[in-house]
PDB file of N, CA and C in Angstrom:
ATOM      1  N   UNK A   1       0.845  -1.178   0.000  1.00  0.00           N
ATOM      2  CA  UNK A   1       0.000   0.000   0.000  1.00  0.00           C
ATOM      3  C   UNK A   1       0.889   1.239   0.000  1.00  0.00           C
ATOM      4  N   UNK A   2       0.634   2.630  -0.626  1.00  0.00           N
ATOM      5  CA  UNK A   2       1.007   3.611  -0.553  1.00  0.00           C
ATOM      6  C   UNK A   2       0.987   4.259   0.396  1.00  0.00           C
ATOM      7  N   UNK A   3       1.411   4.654   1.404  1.00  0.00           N
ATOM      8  CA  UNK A   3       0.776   5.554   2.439  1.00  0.00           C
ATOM      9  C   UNK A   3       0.512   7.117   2.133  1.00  0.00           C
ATOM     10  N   UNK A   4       1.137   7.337   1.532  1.00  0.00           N
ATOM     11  CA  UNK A   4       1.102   8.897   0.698  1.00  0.00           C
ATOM     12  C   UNK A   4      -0.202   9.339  -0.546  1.00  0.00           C
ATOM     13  N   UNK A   5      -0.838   8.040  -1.397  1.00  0.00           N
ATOM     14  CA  UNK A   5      -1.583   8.102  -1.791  1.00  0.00           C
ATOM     15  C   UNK A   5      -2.852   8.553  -1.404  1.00  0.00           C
ATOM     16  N   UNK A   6      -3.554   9.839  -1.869  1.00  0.00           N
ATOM     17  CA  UNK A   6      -4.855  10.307  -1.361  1.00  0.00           C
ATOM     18  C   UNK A   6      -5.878   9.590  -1.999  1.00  0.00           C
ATOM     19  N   UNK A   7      -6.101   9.024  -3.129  1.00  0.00           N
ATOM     20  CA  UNK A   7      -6.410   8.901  -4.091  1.00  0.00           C
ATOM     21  C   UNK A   7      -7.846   8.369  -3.468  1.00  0.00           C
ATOM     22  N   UNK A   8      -8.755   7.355  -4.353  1.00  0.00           N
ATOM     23  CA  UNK A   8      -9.797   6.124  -3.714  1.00  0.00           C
ATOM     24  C   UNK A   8      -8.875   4.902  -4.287  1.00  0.00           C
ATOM     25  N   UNK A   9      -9.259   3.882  -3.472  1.00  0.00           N
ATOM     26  CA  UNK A   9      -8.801   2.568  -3.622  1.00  0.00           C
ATOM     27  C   UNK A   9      -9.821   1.570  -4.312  1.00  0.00           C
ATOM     28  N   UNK A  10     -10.051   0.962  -4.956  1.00  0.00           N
ATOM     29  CA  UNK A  10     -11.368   0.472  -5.385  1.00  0.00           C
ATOM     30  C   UNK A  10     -10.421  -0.820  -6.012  1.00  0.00           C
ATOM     31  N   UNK A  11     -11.546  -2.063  -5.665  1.00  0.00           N
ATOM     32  CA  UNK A  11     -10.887  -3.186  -6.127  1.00  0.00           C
ATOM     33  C   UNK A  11     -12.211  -4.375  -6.135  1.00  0.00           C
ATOM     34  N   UNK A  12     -12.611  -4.754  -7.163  1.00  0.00           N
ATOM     35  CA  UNK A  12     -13.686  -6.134  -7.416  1.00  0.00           C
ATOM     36  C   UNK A  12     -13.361  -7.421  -5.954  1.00  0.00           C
ATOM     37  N   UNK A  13     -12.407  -7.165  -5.805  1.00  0.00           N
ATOM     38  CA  UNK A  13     -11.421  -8.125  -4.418  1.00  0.00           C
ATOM     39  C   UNK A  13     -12.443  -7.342  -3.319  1.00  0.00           C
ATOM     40  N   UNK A  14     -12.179  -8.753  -2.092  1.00  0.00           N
ATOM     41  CA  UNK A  14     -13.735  -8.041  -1.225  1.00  0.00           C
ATOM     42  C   UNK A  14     -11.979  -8.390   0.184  1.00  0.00           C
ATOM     43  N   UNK A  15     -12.369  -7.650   0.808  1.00  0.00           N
ATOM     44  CA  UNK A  15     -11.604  -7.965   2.378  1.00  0.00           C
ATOM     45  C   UNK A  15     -10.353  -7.100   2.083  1.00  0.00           C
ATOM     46  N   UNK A  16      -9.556  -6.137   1.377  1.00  0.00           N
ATOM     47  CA  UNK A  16      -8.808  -5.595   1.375  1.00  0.00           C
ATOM     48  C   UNK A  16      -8.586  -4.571   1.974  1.00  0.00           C
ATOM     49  N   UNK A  17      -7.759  -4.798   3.130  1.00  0.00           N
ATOM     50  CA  UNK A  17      -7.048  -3.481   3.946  1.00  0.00           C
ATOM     51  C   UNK A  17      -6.890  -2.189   3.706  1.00  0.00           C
ATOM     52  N   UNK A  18      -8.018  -1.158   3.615  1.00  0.00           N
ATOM     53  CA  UNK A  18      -8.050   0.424   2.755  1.00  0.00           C
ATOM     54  C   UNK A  18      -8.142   0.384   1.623  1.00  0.00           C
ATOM     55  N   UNK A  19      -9.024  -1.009   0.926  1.00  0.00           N
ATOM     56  CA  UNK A  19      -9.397  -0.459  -0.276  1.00  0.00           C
ATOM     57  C   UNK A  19     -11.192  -0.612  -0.495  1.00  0.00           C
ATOM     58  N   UNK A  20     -11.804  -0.117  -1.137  1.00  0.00           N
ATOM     59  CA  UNK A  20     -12.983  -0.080  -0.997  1.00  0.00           C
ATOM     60  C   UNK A  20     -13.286  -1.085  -1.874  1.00  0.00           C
ATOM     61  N   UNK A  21     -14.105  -2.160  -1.302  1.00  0.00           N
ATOM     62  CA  UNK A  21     -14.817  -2.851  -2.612  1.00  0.00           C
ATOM     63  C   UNK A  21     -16.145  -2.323  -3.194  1.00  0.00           C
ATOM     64  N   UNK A  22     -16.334  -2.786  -4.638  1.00  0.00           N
ATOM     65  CA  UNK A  22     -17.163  -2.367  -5.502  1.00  0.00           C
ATOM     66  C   UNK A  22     -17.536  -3.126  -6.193  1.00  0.00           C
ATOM     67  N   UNK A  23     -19.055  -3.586  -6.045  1.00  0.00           N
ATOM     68  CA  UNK A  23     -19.069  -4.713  -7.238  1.00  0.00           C
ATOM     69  C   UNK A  23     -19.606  -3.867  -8.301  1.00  0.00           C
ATOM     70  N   UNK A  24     -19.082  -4.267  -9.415  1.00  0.00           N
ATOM     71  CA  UNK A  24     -19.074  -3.848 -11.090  1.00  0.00           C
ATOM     72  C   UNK A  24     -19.137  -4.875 -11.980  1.00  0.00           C
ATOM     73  N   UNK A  25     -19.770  -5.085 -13.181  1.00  0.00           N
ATOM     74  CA  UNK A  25     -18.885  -5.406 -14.104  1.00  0.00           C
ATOM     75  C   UNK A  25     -18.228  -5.214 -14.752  1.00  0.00           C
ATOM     76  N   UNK A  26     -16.777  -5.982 -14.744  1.00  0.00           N
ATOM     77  CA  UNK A  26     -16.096  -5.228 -14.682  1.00  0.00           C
ATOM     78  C   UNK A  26     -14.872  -5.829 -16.215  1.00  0.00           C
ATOM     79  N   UNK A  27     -15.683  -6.942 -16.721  1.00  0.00           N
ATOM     80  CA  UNK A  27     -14.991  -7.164 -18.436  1.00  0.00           C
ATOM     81  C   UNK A  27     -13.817  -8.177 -17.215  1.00  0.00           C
ATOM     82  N   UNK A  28     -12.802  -8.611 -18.601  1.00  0.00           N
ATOM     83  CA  UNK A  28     -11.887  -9.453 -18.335  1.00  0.00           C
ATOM     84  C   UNK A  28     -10.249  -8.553 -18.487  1.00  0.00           C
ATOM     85  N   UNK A  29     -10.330  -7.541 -18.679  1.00  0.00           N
ATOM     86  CA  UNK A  29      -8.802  -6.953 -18.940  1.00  0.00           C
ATOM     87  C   UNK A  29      -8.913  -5.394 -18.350  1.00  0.00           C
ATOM     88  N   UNK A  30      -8.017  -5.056 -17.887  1.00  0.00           N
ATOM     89  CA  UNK A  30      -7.738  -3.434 -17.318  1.00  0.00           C
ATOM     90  C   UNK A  30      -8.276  -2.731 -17.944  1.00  0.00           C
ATOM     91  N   UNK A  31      -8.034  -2.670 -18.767  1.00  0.00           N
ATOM     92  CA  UNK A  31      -8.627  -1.173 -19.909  1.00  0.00           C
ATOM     93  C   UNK A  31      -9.704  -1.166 -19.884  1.00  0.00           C
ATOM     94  N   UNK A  32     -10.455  -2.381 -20.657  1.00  0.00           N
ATOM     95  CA  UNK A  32     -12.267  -2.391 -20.078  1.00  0.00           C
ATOM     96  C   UNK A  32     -12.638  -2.702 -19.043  1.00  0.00           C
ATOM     97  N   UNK A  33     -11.919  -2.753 -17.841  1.00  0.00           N
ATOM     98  CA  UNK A  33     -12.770  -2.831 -16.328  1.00  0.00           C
ATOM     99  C   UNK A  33     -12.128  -1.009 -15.879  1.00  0.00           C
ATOM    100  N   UNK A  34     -11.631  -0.677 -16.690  1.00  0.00           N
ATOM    101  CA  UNK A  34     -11.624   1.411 -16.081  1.00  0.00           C
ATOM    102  C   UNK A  34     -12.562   1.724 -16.870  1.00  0.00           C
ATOM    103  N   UNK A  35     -12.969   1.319 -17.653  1.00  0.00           N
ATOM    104  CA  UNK A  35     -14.138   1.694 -19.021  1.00  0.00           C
ATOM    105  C   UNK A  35     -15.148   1.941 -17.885  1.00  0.00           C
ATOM    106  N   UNK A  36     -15.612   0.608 -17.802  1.00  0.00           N
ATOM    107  CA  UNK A  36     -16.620   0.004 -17.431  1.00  0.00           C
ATOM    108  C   UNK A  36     -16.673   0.772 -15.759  1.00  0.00           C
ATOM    109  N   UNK A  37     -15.828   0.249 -14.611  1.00  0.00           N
ATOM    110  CA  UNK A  37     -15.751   1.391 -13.297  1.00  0.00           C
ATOM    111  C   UNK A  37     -16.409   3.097 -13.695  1.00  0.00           C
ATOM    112  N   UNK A  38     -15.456   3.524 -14.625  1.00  0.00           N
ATOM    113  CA  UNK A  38     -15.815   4.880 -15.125  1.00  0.00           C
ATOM    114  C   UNK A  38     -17.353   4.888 -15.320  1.00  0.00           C
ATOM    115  N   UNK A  39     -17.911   4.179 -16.195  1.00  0.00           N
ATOM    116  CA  UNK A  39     -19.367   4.112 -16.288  1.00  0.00           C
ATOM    117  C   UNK A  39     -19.938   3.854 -15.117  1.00  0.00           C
ATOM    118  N   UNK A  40     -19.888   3.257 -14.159  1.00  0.00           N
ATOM    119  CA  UNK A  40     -20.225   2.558 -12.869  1.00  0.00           C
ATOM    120  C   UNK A  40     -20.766   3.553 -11.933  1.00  0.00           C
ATOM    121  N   UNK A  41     -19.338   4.798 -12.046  1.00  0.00           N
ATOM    122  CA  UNK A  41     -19.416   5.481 -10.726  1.00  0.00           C
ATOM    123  C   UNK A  41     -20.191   7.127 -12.164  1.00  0.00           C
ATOM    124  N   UNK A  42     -20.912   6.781 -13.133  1.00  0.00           N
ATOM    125  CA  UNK A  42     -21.551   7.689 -14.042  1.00  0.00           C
ATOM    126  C   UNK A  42     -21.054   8.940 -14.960  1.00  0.00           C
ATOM    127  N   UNK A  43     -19.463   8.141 -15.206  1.00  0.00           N
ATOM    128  CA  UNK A  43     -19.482   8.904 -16.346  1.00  0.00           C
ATOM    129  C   UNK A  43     -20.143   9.473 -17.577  1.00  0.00           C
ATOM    130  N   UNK A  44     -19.887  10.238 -18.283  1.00  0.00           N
ATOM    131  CA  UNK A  44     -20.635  10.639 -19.293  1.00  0.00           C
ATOM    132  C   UNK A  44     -19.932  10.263 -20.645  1.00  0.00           C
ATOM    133  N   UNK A  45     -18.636  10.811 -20.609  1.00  0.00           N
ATOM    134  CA  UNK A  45     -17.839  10.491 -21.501  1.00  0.00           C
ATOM    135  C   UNK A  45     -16.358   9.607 -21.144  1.00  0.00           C
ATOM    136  N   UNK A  46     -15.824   8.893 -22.150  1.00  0.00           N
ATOM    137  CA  UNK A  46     -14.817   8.331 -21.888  1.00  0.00           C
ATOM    138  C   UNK A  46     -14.098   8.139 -23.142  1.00  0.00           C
ATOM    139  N   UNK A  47     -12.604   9.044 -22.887  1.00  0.00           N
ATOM    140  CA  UNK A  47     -12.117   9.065 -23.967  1.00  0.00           C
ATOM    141  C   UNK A  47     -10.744   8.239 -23.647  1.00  0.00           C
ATOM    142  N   UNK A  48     -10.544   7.259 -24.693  1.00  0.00           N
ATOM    143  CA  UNK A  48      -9.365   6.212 -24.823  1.00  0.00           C
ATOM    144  C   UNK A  48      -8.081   6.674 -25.118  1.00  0.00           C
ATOM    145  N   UNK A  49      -6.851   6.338 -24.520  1.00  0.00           N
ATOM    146  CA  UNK A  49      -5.704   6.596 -25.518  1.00  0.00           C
ATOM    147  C   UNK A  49      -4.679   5.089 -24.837  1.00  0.00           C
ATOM    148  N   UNK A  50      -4.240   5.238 -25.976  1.00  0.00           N
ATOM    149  CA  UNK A  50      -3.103   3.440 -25.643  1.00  0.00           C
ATOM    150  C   UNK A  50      -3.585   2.396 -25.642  1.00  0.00           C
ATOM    151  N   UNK A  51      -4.779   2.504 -26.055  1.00  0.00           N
ATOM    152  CA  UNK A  51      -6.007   0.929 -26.265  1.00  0.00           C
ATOM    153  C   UNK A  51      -5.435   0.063 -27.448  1.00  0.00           C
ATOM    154  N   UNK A  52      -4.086  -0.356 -27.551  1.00  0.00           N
ATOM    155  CA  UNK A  52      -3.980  -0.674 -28.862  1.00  0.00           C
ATOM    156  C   UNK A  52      -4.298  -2.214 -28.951  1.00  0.00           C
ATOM    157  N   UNK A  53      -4.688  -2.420 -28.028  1.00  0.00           N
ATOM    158  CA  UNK A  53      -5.251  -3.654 -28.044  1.00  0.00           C
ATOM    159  C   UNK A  53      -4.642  -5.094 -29.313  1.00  0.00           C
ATOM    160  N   UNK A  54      -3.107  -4.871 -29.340  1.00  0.00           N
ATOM    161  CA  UNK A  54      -2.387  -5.304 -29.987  1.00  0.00           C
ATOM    162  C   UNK A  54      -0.886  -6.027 -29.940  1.00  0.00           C
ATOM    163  N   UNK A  55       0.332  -6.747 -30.177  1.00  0.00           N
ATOM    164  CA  UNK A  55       1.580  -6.542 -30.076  1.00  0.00           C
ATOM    165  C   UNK A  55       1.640  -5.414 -30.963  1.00  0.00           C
ATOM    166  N   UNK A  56       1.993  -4.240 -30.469  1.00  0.00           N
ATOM    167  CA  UNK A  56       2.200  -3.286 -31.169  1.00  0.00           C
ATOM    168  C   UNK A  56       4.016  -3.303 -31.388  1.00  0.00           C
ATOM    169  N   UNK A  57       4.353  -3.092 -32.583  1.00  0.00           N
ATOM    170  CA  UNK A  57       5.710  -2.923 -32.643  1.00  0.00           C
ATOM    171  C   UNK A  57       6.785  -4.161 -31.914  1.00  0.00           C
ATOM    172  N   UNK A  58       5.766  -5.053 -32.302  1.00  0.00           N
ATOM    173  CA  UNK A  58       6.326  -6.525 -31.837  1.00  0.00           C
ATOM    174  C   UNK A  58       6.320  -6.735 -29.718  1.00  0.00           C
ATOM    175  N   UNK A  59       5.448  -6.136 -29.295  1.00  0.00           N
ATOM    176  CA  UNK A  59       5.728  -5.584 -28.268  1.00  0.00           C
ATOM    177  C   UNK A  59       4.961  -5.841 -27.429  1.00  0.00           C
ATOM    178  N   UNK A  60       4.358  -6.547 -26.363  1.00  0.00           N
ATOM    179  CA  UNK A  60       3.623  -6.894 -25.359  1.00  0.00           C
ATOM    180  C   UNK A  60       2.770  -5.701 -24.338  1.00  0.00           C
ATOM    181  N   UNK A  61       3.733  -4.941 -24.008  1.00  0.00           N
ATOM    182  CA  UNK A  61       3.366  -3.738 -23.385  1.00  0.00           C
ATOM    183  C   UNK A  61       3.854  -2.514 -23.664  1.00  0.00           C
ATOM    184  N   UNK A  62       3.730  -1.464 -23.897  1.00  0.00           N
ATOM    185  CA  UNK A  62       4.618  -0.380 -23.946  1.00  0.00           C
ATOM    186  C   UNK A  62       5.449  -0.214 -22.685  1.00  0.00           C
ATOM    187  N   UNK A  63       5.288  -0.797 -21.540  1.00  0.00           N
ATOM    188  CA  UNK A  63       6.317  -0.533 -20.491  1.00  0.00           C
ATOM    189  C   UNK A  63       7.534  -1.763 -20.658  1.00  0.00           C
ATOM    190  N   UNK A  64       7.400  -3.110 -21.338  1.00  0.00           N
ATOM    191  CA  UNK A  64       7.925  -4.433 -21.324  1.00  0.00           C
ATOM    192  C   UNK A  64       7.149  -5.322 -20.792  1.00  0.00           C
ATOM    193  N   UNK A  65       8.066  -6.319 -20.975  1.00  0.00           N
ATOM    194  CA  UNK A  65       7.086  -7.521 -20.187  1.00  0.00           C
ATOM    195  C   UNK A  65       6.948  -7.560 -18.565  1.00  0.00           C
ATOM    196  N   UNK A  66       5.830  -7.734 -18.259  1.00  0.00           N
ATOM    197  CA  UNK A  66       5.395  -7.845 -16.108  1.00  0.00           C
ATOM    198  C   UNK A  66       6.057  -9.281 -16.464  1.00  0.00           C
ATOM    199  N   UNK A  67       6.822  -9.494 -14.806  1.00  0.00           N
ATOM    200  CA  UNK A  67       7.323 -10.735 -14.462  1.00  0.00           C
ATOM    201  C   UNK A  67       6.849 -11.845 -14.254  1.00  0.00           C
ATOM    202  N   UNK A  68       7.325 -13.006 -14.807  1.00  0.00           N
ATOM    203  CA  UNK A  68       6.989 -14.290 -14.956  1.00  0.00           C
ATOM    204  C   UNK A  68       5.446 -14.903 -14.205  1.00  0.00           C
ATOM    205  N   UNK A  69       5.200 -14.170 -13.093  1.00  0.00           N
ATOM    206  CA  UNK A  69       4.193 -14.569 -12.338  1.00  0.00           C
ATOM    207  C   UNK A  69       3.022 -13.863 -12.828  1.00  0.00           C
ATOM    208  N   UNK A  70       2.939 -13.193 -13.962  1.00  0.00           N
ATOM    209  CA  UNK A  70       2.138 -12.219 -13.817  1.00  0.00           C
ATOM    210  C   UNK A  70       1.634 -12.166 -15.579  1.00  0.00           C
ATOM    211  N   UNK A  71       0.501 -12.390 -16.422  1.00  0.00           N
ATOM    212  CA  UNK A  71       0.202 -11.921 -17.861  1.00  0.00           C
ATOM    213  C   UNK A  71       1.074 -11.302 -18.248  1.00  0.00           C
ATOM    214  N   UNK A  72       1.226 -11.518 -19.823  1.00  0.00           N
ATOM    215  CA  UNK A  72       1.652 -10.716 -20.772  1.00  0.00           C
ATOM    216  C   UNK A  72       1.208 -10.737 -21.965  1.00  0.00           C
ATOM    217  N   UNK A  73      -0.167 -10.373 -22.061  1.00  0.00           N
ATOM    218  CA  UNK A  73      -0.942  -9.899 -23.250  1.00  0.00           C
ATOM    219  C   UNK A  73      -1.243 -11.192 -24.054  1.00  0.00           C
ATOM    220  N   UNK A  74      -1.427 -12.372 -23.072  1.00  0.00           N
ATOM    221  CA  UNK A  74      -1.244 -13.530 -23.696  1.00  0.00           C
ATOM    222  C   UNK A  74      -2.918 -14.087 -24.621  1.00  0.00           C
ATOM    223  N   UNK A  75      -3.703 -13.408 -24.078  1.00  0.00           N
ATOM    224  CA  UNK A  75      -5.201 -13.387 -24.791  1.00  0.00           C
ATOM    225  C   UNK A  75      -5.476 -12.532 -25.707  1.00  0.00           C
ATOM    226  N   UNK A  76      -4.401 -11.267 -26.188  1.00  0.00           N
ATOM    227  CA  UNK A  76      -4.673 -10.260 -26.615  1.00  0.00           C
ATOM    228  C   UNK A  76      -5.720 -10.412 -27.772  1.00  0.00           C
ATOM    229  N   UNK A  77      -5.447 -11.372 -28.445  1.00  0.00           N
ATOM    230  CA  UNK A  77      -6.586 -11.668 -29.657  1.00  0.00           C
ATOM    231  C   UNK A  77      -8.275 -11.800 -28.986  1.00  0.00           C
ATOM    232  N   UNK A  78      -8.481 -12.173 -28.112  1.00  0.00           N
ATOM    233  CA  UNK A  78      -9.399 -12.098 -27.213  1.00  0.00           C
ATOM    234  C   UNK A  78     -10.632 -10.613 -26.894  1.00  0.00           C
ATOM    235  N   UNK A  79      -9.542  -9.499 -27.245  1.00  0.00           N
ATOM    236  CA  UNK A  79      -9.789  -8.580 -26.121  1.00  0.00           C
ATOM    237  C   UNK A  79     -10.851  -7.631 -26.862  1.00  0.00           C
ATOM    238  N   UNK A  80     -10.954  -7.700 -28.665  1.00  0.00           N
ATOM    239  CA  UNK A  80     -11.686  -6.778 -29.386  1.00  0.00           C
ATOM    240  C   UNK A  80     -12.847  -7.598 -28.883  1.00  0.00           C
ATOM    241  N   UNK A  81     -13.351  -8.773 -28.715  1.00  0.00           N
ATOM    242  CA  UNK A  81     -14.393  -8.990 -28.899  1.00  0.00           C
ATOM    243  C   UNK A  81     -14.749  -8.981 -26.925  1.00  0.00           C
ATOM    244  N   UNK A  82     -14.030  -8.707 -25.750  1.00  0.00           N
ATOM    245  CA  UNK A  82     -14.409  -8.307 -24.663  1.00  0.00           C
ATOM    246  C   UNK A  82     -15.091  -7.443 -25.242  1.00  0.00           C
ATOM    247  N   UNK A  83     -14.613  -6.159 -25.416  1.00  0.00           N
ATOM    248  CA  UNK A  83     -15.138  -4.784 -25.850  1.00  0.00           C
ATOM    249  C   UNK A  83     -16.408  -4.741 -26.518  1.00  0.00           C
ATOM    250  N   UNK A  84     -16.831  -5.707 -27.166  1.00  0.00           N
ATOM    251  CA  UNK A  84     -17.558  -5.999 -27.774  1.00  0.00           C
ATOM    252  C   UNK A  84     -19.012  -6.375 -27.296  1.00  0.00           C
ATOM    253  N   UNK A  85     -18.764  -7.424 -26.635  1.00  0.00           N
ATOM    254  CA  UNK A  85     -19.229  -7.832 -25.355  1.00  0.00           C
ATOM    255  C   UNK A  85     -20.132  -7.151 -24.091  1.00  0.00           C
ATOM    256  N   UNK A  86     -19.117  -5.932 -24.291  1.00  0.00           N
ATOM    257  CA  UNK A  86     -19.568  -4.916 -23.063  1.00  0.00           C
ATOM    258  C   UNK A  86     -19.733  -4.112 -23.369  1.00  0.00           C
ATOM    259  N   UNK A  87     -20.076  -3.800 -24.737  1.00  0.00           N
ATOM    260  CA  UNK A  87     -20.523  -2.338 -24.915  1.00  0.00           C
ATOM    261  C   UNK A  87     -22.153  -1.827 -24.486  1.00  0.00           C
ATOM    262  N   UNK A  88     -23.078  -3.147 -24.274  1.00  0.00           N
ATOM    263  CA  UNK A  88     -24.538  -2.795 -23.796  1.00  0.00           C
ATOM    264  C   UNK A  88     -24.301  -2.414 -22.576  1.00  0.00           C
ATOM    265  N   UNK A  89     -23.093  -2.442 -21.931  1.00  0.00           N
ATOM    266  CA  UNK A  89     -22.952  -2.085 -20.153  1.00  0.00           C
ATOM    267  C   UNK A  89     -22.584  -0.309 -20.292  1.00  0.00           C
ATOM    268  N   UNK A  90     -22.526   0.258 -21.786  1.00  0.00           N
ATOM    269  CA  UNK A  90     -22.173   1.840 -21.164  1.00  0.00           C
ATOM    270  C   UNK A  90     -23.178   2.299 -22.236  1.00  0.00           C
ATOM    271  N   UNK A  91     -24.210   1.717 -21.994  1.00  0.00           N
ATOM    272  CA  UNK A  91     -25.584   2.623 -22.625  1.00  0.00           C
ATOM    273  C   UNK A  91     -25.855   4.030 -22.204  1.00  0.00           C
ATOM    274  N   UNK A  92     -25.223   4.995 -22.779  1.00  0.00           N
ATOM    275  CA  UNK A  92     -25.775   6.313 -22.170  1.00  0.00           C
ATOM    276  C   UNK A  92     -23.916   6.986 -21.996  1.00  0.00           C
ATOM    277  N   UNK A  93     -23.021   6.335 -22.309  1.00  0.00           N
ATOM    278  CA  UNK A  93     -21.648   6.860 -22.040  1.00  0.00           C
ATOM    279  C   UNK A  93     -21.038   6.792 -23.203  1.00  0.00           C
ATOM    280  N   UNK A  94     -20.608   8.270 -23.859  1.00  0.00           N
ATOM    281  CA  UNK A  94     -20.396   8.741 -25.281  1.00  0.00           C
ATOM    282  C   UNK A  94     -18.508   8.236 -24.585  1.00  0.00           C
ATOM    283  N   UNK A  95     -18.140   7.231 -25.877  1.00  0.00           N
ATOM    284  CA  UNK A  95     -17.080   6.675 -25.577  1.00  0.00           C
ATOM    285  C   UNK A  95     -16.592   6.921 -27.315  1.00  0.00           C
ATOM    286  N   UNK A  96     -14.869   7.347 -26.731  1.00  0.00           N
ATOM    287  CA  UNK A  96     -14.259   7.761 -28.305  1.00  0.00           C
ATOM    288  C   UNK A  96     -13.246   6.912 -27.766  1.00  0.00           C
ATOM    289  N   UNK A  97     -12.389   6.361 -29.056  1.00  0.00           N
ATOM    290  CA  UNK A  97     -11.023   5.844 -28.751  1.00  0.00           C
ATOM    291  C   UNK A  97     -10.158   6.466 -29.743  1.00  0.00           C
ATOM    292  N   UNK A  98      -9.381   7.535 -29.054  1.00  0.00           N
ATOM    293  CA  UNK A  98      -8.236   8.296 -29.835  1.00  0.00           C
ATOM    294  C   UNK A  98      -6.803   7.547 -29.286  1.00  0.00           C
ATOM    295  N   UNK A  99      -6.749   6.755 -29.312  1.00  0.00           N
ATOM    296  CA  UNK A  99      -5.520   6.045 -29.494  1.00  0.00           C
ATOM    297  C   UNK A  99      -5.067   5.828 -30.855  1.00  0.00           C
ATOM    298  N   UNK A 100      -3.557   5.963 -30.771  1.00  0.00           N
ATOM    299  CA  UNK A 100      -3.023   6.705 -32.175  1.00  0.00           C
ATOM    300  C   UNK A 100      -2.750   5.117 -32.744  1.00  0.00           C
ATOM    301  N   UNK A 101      -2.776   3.845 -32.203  1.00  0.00           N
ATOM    302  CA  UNK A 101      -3.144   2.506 -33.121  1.00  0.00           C
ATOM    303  C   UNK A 101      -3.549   1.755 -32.095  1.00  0.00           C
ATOM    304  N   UNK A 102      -4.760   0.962 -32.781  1.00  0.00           N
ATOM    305  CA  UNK A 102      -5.747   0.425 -31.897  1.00  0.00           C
ATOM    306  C   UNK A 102      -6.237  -0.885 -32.750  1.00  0.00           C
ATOM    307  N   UNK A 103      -6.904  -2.193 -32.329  1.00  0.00           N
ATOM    308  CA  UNK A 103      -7.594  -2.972 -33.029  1.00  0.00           C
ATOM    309  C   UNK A 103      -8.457  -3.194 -32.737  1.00  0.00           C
ATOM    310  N   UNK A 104      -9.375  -1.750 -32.110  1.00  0.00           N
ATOM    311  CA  UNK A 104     -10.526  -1.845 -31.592  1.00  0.00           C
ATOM    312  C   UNK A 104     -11.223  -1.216 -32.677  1.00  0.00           C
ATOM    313  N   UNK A 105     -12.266  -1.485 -33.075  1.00  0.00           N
ATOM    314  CA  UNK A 105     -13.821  -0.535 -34.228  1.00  0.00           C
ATOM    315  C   UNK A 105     -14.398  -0.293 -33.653  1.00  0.00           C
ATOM    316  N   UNK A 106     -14.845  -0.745 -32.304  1.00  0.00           N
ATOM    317  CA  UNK A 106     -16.512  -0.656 -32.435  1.00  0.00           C
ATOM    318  C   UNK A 106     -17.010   0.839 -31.430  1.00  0.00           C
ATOM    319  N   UNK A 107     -15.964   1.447 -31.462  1.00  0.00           N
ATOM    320  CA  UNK A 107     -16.040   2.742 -30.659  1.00  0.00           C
ATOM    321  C   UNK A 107     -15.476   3.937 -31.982  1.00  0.00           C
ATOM    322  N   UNK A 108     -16.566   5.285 -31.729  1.00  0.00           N
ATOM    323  CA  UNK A 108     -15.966   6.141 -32.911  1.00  0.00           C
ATOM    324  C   UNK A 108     -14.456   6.429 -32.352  1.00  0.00           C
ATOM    325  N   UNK A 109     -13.774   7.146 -33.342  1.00  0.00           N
ATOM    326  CA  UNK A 109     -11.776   7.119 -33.528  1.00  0.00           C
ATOM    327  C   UNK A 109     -12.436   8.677 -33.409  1.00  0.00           C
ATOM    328  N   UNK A 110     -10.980   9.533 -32.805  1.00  0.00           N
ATOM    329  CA  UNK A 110     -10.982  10.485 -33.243  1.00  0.00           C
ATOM    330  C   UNK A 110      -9.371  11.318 -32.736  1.00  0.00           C
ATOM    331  N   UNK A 111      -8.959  11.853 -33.079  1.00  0.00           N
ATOM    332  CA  UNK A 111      -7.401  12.714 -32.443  1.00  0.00           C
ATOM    333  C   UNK A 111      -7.778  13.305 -31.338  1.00  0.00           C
ATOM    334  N   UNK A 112      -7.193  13.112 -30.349  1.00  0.00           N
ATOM    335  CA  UNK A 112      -7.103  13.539 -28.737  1.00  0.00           C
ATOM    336  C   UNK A 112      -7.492  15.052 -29.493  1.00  0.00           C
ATOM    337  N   UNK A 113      -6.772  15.516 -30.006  1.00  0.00           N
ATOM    338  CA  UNK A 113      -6.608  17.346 -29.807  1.00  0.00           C
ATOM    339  C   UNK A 113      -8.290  17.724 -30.364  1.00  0.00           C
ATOM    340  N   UNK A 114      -8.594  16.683 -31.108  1.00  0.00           N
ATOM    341  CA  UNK A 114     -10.119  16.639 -31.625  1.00  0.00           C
ATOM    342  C   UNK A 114     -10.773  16.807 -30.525  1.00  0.00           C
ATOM    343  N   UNK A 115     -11.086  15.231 -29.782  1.00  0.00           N
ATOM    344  CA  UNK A 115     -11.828  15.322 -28.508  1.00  0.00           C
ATOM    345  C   UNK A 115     -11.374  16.457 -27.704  1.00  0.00           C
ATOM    346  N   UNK A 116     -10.775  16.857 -27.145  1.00  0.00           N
ATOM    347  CA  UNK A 116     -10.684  17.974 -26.147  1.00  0.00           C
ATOM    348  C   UNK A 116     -10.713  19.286 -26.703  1.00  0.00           C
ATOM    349  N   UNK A 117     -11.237  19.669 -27.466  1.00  0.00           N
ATOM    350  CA  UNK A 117     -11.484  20.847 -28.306  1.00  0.00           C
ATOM    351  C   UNK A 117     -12.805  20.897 -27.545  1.00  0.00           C
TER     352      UNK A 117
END
């Protein structure tokens, strides 16, 4: 745990020491369980960037690979059709994905500098 962190703690995990549980659904991968949280706690909009939902550039993560104990994008083919899946869960949440390469469709594309205009 952080002790310096102000932040909220939120975790699908129930019994955790300062973190709040929340049940959600919450999809099978990070990116669509912040989607999906974001919608939860009533977002309106949700705009994407780094969703590349891909080996991009031969590449597992843009940070490298997490250690042996831990995924490495090993379902990635999997993950367009999560998204897919869960898009009846953000009925009412105008969702763009401006990520500059993505192998996601089923959300409109648009350039960050677009959306935040």
């Amino acid at each position: 745990m952080i002790p310096h962190f102000s932040g909220e703690r939120i975790s699908v995990a129930q019994h955790i020491n300062g973190v709040q549980f929340v049940r959600f659904n919450h999809g099978q991968n990070s990116g669509l369980g912040a989607i999906l949280l974001a919608a939860h706690f009533g977002a309106e909009k949700v705009i994407m960037l780094g969703y590349d939902c891909g080996h991009t550039e031969g590449k597992t993560h843009w940070h490298g690979d997490h250690p042996k104990s831990l995924g490495n994008a090993g379902k990635v083919n999997q993950w367009p059709r999560q998204f897919e899946r869960m898009k009846p869960h953000l009925k009412g949440v105008e969702v763009v994905n401006a990520s500059r390469v993505t192998a996601l469709d089923m959300f409109p594309r648009a350039e960050l500098e677009e959306v935040l205009q």
